[in-house]
Protein backbone atom coordinates (compact mmCIF):
# COMPACT_ATOMS: atom_id res chain seq x y z
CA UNK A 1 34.48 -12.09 -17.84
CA UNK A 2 34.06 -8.28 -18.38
CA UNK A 3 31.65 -5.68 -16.98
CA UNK A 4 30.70 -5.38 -20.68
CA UNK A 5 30.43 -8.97 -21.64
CA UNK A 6 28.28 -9.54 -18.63
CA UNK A 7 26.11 -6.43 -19.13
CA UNK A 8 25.52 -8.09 -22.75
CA UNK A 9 24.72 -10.93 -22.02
CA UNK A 10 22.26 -10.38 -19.26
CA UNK A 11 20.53 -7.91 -22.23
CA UNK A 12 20.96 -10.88 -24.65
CA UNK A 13 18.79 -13.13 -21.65
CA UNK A 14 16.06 -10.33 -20.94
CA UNK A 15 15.65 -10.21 -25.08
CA UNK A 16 15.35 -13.67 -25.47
CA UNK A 17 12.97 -13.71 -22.25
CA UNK A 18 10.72 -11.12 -23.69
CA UNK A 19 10.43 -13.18 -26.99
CA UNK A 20 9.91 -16.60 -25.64
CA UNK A 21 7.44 -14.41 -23.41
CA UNK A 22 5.01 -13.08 -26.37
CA UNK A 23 4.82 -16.22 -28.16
CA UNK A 24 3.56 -17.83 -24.96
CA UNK A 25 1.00 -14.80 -24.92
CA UNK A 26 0.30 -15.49 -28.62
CA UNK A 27 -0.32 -19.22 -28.49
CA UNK A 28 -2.91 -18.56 -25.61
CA UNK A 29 -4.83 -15.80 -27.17
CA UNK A 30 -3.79 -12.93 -24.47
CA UNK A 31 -2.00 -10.67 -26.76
CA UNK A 32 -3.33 -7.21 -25.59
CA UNK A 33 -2.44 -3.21 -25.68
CA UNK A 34 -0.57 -4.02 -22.23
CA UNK A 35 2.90 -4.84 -21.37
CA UNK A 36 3.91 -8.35 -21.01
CA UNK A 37 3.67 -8.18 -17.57
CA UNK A 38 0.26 -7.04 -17.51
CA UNK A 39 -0.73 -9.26 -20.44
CA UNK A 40 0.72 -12.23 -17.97
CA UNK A 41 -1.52 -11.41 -14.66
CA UNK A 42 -4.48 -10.89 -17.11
CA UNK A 43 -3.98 -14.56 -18.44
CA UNK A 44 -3.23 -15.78 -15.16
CA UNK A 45 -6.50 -13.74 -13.59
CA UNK A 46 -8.85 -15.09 -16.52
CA UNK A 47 -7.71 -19.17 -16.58
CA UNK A 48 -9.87 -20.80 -19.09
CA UNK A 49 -9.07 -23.53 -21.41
CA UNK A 50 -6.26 -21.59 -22.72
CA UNK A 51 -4.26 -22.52 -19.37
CA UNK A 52 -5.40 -25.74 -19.64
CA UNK A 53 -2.17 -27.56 -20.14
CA UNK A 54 -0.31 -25.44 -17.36
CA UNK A 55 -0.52 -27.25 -13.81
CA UNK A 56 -1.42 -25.30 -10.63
CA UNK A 57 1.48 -25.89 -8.91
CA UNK A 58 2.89 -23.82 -12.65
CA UNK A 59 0.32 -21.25 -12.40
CA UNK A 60 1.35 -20.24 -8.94
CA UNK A 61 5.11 -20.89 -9.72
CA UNK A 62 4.35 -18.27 -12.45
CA UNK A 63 2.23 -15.36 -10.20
CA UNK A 64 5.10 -15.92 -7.65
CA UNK A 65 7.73 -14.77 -10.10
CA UNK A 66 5.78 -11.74 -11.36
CA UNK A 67 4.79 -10.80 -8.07
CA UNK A 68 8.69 -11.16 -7.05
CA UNK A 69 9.34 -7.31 -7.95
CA UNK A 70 6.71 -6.09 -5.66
CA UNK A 71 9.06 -8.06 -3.02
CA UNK A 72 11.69 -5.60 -1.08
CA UNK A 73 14.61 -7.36 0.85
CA UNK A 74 12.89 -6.35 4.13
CA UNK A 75 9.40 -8.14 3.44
CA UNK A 76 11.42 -11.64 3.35
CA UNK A 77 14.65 -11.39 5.86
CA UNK A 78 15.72 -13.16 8.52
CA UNK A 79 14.88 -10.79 11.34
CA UNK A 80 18.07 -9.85 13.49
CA UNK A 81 17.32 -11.49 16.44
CA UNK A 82 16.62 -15.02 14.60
CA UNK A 83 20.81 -14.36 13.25
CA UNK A 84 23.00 -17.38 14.01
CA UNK A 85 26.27 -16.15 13.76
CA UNK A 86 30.00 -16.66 15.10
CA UNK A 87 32.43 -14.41 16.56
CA UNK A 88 35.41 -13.76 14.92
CA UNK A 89 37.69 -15.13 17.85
CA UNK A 90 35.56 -17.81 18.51
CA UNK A 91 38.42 -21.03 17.97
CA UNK A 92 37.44 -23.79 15.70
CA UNK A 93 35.90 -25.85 18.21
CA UNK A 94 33.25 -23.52 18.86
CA UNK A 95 32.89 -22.85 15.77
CA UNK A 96 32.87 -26.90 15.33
CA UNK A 97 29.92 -27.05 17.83
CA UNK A 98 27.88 -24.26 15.76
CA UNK A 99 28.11 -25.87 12.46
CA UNK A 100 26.68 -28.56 14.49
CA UNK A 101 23.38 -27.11 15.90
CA UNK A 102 23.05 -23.84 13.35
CA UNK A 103 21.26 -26.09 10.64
CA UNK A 104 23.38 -24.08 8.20
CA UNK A 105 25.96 -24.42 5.63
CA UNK A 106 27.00 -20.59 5.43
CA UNK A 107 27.32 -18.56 8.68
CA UNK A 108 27.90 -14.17 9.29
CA UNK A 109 31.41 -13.27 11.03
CA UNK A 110 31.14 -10.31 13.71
CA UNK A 111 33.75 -8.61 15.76
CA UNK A 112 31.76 -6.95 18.57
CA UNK A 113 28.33 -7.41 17.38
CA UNK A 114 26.43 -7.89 14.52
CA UNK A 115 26.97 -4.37 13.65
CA UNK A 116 30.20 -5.05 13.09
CA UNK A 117 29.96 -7.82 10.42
CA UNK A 118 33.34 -9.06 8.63
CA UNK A 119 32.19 -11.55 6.55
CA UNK A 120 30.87 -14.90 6.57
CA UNK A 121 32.57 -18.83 6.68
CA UNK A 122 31.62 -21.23 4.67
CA UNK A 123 31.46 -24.88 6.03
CA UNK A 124 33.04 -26.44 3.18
CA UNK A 125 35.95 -23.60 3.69
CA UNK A 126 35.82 -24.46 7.44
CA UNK A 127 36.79 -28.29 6.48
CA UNK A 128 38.70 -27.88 3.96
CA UNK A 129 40.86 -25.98 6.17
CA UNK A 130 40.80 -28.84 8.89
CA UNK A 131 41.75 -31.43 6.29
CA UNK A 132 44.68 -29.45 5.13
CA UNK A 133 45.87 -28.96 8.53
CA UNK A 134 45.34 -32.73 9.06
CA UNK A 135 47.43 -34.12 6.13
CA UNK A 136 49.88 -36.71 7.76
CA UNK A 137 53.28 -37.96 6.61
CA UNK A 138 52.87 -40.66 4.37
CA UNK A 139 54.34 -43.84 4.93
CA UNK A 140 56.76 -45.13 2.05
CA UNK A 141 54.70 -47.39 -0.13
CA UNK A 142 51.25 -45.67 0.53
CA UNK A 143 49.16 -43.91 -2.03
CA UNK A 144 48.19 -40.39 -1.20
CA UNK A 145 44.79 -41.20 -0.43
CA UNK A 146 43.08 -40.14 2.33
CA UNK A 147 45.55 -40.38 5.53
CA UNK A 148 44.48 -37.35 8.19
CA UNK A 149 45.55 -37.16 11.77
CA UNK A 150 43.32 -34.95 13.03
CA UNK A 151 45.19 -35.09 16.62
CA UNK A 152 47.20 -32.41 14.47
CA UNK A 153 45.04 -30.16 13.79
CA UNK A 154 44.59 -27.18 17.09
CA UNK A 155 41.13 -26.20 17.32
CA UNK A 156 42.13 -23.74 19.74
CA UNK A 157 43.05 -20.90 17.22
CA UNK A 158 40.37 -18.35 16.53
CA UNK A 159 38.16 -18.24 13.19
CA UNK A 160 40.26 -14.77 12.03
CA UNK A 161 43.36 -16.11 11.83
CA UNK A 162 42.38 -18.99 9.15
CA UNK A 163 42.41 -16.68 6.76
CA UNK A 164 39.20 -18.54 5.77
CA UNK A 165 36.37 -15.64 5.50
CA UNK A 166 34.22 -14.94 2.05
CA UNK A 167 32.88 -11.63 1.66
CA UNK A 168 29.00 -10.95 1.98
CA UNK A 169 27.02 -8.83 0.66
CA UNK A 170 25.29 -5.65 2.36
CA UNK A 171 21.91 -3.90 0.85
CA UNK A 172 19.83 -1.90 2.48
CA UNK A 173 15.67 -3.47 3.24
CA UNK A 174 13.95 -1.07 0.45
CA UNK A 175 15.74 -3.23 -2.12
CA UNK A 176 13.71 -5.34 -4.74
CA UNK A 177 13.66 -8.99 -4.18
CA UNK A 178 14.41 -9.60 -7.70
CA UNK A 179 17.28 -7.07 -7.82
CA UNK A 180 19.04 -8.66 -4.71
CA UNK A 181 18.66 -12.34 -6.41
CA UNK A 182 20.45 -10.99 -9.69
CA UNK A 183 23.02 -9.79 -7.65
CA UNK A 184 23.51 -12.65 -5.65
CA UNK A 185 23.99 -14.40 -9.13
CA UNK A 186 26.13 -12.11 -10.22
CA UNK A 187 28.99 -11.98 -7.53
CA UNK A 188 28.01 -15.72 -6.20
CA UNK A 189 27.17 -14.98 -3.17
CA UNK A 190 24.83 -16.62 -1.29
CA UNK A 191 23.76 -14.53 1.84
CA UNK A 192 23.56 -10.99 2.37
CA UNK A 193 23.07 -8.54 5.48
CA UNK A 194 20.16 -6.59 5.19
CA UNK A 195 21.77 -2.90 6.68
CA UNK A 196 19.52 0.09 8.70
CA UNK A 197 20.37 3.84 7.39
CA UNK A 198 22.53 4.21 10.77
CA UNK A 199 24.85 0.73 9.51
CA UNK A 200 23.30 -1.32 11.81
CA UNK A 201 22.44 -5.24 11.05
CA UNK A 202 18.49 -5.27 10.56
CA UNK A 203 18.02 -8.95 9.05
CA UNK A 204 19.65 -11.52 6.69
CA UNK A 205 18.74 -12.76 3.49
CA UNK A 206 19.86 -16.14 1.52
CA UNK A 207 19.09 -17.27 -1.90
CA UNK A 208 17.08 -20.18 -0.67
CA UNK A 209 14.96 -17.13 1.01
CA UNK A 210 14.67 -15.65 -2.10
CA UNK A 211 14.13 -18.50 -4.48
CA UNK A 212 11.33 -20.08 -2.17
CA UNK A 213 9.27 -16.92 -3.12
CA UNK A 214 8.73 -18.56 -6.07
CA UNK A 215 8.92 -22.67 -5.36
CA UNK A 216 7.57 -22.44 -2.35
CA UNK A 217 9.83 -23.97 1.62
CA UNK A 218 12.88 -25.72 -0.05
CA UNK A 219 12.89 -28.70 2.94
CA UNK A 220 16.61 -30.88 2.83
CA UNK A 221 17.28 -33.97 5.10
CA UNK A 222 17.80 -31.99 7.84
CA UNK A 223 15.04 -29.78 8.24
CA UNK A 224 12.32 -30.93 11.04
CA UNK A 225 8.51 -30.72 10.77
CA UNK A 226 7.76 -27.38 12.51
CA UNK A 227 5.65 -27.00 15.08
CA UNK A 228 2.12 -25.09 14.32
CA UNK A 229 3.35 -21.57 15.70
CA UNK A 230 -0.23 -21.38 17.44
CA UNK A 231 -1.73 -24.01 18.88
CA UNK A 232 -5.02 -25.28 21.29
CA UNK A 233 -4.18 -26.20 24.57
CA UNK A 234 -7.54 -25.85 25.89
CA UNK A 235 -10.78 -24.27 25.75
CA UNK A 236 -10.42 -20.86 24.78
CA UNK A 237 -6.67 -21.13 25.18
CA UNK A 238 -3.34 -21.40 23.28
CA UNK A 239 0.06 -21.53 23.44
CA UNK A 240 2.20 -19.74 20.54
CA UNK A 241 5.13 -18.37 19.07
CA UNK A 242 6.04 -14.82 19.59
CA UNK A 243 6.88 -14.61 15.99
CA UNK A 244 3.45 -16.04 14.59
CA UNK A 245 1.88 -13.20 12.71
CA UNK A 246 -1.69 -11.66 13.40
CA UNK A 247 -2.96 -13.58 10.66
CA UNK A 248 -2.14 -16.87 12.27
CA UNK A 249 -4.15 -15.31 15.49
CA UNK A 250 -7.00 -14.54 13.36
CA UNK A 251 -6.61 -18.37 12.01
CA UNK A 252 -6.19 -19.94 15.42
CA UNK A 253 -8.74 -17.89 17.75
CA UNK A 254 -11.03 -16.11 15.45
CA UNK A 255 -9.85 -12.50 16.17
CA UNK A 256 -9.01 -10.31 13.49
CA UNK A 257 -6.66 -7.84 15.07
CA UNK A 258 -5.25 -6.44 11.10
CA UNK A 259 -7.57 -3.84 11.12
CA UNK A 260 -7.51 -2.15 14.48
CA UNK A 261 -4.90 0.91 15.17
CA UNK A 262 -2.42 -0.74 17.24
CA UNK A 263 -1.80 -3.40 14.38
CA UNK A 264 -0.65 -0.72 11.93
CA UNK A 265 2.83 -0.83 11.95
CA UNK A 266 3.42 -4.66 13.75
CA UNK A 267 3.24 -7.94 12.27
CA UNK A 268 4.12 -10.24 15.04
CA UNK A 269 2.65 -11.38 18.27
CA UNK A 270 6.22 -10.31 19.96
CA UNK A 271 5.39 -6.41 18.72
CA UNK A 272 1.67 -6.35 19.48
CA UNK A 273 2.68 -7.22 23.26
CA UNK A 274 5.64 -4.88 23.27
CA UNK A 275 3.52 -2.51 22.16
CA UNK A 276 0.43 -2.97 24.32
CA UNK A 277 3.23 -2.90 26.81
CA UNK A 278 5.39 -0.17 26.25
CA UNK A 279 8.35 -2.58 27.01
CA UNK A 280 9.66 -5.78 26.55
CA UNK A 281 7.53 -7.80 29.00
CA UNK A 282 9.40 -10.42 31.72
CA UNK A 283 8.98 -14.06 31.85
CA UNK A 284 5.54 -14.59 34.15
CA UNK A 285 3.83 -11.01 33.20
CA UNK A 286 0.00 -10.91 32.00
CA UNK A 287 -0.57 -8.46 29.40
CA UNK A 288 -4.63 -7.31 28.66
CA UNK A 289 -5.13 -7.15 25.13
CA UNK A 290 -8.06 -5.77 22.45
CA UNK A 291 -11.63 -7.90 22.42
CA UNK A 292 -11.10 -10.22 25.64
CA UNK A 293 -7.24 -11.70 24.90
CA UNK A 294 -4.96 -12.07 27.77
CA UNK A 295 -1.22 -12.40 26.55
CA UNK A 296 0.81 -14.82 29.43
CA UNK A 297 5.19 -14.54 28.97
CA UNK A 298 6.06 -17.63 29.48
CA UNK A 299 9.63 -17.31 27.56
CA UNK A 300 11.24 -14.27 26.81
CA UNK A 301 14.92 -12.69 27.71
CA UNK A 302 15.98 -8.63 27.81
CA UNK A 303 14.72 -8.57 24.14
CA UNK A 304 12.44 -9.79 23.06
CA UNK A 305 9.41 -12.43 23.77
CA UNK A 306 9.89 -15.89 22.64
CA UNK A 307 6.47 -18.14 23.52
CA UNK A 308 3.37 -17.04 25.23
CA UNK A 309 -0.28 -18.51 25.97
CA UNK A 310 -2.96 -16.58 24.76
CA UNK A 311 -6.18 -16.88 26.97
CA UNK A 312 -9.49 -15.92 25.19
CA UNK A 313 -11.75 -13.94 27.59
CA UNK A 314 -15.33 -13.08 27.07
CA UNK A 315 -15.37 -10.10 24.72
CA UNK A 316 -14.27 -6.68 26.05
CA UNK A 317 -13.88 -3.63 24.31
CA UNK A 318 -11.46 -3.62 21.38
CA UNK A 319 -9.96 -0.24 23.19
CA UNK A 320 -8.82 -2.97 26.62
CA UNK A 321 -5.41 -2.36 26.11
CA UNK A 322 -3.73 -2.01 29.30
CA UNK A 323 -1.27 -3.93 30.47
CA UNK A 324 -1.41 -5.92 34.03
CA UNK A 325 1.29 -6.36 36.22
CA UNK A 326 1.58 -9.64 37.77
CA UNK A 327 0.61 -9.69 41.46
């Protein structure tokens, strides 16, 4: 299909969209001096009987995708650090082993690092490629149905010489949501690096990431209840997830940390201890933290934290922000 063809039809789509859009406004009485948009958010703001026949589970469905253009890439990647990914000259049988584990059906392609992304391999790619290697001789008299001898096939060669890469797509974090998950539909492409202005990997993004903005976690067979990233362990005590953001804190403990000065520009329990800090902190540190918290490393690697307990103190000063080194 052309540029052209495609640019008309997605016009055609957005056309019909806006119609089938204003007789839904119409039929519920909403019709207003606003844009559609606006008319939308009003409904949605006002419920009444008008809504009546629209489910809540359809009501949010419906605020999710209007609030999807105030979305930028950046507010819903996979941070860096959280990548799985696979070396280009890692052979087949690691790469075997990491299909394994990873939990995922599409994984990014490095040379030397992550900042040096070539790609991505798909799993289905990554088998089909086996089972071609694998087709035996066929015996005179059998059907060519499925005969492999996969003593055949030499998992020692390296990923970048099957020949077996898909391109990915690169977009910098400041990018609409909404624009990336055209796109995505566009060139059928299903992940995409999320790129710094130096070139450097920030974060990933799928289409499940993006579509679950609007339905909500997308769970398959193989996903496994997760573990509350905060959690009691005690009076006054807890042991969490250096990811779990300060709202979670505020939901577990009771402190409110969004509003002080040091939460400004963090959203993670990992960057309000790096930052009280002034380092990544080792396994075994104590850190002292605003109104009486004590932060304890009880995982963490050259960087970044992984899990930590948080001890409640009696209430200091919010300005307690020192960090103690472990005797």
């Amino acid at each position: 299909m052309s540029d052209d063809s495609r640019q008309n039809q997605t016009e055609a789509a957005g056309r019909g969209l806006s119609h089938w859009l204003s007789q839904f406004l119409d039929r519920l009485g909403f019709r207003g001096g606003g844009t559609i948009r606006e008319d939308i958010t009003e409904a949605l703001a006002q419920g009444g009987d008008q809504l009546a026949d629209l489910s809540a589970q359809e009501r949010a469905m419906l605020s999710n995708v209007l609030s999807l253009r105030e979305r930028r890439v950046g507010d819903v990647m996979i941070p860096r650090a959280d990548i799985v990914a696979v070396p280009a000259d890692a052979t087949l049988d690691e790469l075997l082993a990491l299909f394994r584990t990873a939990g995922h059906s599409r994984l990014p392609v490095f040379d030397d690092s992550l900042d040096d992304p070539r790609g991505m391999v798909h799993i289905r790619d990554f088998l089909e490629f086996i089972a071609e290697k694998a087709k035996a001789e066929h015996s005179a008299g059998l059907t060519e149905t499925a005969f492999h001898d996969l003593a055949a096939v030499d998992l020692s060669v390296t990923l970048a010489t099957t020949k077996i890469l898909r391109p990915v797509l690169y977009v910098p974090p400041s990018m609409p949501a909404v624009d990336l998950l055209v796109k995505m539909q566009a060139t059928r492409t299903h992940i995409a690096l999320v790129i710094d202005e130096y070139g450097g990997t920030d974060g990933l993004v799928s289409m499940e990431d993006l579509v679950e903005i609007v339905v909500g976690d997308i769970e398959d067979e193989h996903d496994l209840d997760e573990a509350p990233t905060i959690a009691p362990v005690g009076d006054d005590r807890f042991v969490a997830d250096a990811r779990a953001t300060l709202d979670e804190l505020r939901d577990a403990t009771g402190i409110d940390l969004s509003e002080t000065e040091i939460a400004e520009d963090i959203d993670t329990l990992g960057g309000l201890i790096v930052t009280l800090a002034g380092r990544v902190p080792a396994k075994g540190e104590l850190i002292e933290g605003p109104h009486g918290l004590e932060f304890e490393i009880i995982d963490a690697d050259s960087r970044r934290i992984k899990r930590l307990n948080i001890h409640r103190r009696s209430p200091a000063s919010p300005d307690t922000v020192s960090p103690v080194e472990p005797g």
